[in-house]
Protein backbone atom coordinates (compact mmCIF):
# COMPACT_ATOMS: atom_id res chain seq x y z
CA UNK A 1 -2.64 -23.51 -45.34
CA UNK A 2 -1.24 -19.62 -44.51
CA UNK A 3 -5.21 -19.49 -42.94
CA UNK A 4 -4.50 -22.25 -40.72
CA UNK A 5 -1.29 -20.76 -39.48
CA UNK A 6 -2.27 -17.40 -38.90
CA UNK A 7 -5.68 -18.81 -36.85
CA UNK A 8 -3.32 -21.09 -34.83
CA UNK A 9 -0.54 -18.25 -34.01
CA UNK A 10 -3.81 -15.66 -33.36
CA UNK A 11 -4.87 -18.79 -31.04
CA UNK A 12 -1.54 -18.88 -29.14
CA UNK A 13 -1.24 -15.43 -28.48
CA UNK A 14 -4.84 -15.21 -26.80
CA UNK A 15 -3.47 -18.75 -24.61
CA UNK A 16 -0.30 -17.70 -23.83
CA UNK A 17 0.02 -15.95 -20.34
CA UNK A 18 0.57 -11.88 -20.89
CA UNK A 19 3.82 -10.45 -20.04
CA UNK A 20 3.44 -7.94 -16.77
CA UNK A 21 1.54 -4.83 -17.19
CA UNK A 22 4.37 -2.04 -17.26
CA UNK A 23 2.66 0.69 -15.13
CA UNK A 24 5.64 3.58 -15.44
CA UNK A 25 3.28 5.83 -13.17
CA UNK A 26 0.50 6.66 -11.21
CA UNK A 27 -2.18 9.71 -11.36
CA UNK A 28 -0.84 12.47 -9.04
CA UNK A 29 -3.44 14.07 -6.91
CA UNK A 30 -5.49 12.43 -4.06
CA UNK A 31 -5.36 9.17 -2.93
CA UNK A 32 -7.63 7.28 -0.69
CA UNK A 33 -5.40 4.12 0.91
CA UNK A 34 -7.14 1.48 2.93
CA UNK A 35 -5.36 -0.83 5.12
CA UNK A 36 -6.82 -4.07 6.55
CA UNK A 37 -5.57 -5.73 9.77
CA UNK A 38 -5.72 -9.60 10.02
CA UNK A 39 -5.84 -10.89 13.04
CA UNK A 40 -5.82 -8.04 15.47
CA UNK A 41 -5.99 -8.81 19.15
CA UNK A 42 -9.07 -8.20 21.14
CA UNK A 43 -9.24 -5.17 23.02
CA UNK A 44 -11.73 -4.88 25.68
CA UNK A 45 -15.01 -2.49 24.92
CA UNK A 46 -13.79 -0.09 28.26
CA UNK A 47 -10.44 0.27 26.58
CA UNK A 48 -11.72 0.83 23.32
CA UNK A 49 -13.90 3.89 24.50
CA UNK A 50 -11.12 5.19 26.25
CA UNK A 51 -9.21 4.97 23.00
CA UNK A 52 -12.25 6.95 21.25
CA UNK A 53 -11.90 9.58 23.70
CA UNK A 54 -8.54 10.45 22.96
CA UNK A 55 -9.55 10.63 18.93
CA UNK A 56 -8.20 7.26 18.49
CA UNK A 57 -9.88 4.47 16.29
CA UNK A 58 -9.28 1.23 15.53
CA UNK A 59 -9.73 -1.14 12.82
CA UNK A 60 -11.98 -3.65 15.23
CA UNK A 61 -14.52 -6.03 13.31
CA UNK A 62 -12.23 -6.53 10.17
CA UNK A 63 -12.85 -2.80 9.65
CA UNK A 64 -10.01 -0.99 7.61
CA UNK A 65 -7.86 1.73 8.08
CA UNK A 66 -9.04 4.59 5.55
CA UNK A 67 -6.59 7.42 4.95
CA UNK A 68 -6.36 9.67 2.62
CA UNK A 69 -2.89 11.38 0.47
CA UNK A 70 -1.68 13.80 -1.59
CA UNK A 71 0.57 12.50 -4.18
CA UNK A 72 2.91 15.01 -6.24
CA UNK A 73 3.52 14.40 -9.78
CA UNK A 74 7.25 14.21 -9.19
CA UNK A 75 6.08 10.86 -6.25
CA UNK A 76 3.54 10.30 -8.85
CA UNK A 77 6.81 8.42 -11.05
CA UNK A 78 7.70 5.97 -8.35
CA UNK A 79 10.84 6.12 -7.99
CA UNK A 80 11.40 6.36 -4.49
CA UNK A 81 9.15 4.96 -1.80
CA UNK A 82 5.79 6.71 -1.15
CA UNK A 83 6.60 7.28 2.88
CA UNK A 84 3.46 8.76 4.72
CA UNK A 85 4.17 11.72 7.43
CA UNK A 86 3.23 9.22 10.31
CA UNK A 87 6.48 6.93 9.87
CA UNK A 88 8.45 8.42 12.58
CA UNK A 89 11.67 6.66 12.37
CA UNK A 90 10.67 4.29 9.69
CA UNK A 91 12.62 3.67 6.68
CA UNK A 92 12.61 1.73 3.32
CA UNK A 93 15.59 -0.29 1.89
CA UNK A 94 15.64 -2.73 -0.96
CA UNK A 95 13.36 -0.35 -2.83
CA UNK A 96 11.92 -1.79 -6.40
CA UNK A 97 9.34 -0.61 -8.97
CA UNK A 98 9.04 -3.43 -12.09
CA UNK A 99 6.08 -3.36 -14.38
CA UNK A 100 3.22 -3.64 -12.65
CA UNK A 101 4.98 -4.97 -8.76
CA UNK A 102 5.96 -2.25 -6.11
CA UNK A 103 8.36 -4.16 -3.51
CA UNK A 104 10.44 -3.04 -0.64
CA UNK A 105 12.24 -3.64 2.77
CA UNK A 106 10.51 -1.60 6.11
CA UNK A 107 12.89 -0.83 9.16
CA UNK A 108 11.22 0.94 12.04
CA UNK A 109 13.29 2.09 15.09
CA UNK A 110 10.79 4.65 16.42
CA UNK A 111 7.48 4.34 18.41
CA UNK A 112 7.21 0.91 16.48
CA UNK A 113 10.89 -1.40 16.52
CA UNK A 114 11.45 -4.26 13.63
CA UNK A 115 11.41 -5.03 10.35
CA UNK A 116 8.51 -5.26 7.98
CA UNK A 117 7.98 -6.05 4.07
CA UNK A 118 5.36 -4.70 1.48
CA UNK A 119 4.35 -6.36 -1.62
CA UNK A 120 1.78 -4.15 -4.38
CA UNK A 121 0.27 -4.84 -7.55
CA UNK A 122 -0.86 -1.64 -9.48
CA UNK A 123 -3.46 -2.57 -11.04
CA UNK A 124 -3.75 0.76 -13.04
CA UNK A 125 -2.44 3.96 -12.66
CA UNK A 126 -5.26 4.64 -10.49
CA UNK A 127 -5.70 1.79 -8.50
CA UNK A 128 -3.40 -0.72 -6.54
CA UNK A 129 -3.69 -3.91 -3.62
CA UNK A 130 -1.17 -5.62 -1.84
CA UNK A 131 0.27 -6.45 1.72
CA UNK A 132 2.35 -5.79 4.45
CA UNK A 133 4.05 -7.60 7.07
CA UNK A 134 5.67 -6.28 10.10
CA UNK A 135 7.09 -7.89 13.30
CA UNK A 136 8.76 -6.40 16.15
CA UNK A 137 8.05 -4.42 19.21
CA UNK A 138 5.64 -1.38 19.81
CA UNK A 139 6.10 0.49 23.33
CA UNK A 140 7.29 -2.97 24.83
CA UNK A 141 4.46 -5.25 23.56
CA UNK A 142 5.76 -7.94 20.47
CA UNK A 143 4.25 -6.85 17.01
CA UNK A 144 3.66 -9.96 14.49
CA UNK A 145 1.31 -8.11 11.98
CA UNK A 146 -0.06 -8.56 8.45
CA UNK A 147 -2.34 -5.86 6.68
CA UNK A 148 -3.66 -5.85 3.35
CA UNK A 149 -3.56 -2.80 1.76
CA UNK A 150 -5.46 -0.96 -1.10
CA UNK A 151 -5.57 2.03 -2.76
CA UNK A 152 -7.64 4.23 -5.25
CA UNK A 153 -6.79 7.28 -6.82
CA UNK A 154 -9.61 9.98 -5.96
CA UNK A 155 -9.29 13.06 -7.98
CA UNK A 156 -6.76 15.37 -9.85
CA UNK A 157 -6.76 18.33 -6.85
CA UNK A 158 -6.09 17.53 -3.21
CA UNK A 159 -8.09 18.93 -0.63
CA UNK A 160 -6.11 21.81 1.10
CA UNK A 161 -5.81 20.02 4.17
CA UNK A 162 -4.26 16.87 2.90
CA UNK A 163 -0.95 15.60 4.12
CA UNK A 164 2.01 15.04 1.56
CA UNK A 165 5.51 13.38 2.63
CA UNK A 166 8.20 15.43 1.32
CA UNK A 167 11.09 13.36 1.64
C-alpha cells in the first residue's frame, strides 16, 4: 500500500503544471536582440533605396531588426528596465521582474509620441522572447505597432564598440 502511494504522489507531481521558472538574472556580457515587425506598411522600392543611402534599413519581408548590447553585471540583475541608447525621450513605468515574466509600461514623447507595452519570458538566463506594442504618432504619421522580440545572450566580453545604456 505505501508503494501505491508514493507511485501515485511521484505521478502527480510529473502531471501537475510547474510553478514559474524563477530566473533572478541574466548572463552579463553581449547580447544579440532581434525584433520582428508585424504588419509593417509597404514602402515603395524608390523610397526604400533612398532609405539605404542614408544607412537606413528596414525590416521589409518579415525580416527582423538585429541589434546587438552590452549588458553590465549590475543591468545583468534586472532590476530596472534594460533602456537601449536609441530611446530618446522614452521612458518605462509600471516596471516588474517575477520569476521567469519581464513586464512594463513604455511612454515616448520624443521623435516617436504614445504609449507602448512589453511583455518577456526569459527562458534562461541566456535567452528570452516576447512582444511589444506601441501606438501613437512618429513625425506626424499615426503609429499602431506590434513587434516580437527575442534575445540571446552571445558571449561573456563585449566587443569594444558595443553600446551600453547607463541610466
Amino acid at each position: 500500500m505505501p508503494n501505491r502511494i508514493a507511485k501515485f504522489c511521484l505521478c502527480a507531481l510529473f502531471l501537475s503544471p510547474l510553478p514559474a521558472l524563477a530566473i533572478d538574472q541574466i548572463k552579463p556580457g553581449q547580447w544579440e536582440t532581434s525584433v520582428t515587425i508585424q504588419d509593417l506598411p509597404a514602402i515603395a522600392p524608390e523610397q526604400l533605396e533612398q532609405l539605404r543611402q542614408f544607412g537606413i534599413e528596414l525590416p521589409v519581408g518579415g525580416n527582423a531588426i538585429v541589434t546587438q548590447q552590452c549588458i553590465t553585471p549590475e543591468q545583468a540583475k534586472l532590476k530596472q528596465p534594460l533602456l537601449p541608447q536609441t530611446e530618446d525621450g522614452c521612458s518605462v513605468r509600471n516596471y516588474q521582474h517575477n520569476g521567469d515574466k519581464v513586464t512594463g509600461d513604455v511612454s515616448c514623447n520624443g521623435a516617436i509620441k504614445g504609449n507602448g507595452r512589453f511583455d518577456m519570458t526569459l527562458l534562461s538566463d541566456s535567452a528570452f522572447q516576447g512582444s511589444i506594442s506601441m501606438q501613437g504618432t512618429a513625425q506626424g504619421l499615426p503609429v499602431n505597432q506590434n513587434s516580437s522580440i527575442s534575445g540571446k545572450w552571445v558571449k561573456p566580453a563585449c566587443d569594444a564598440d558595443l553600446p551600453t545604456y547607463q541610466p
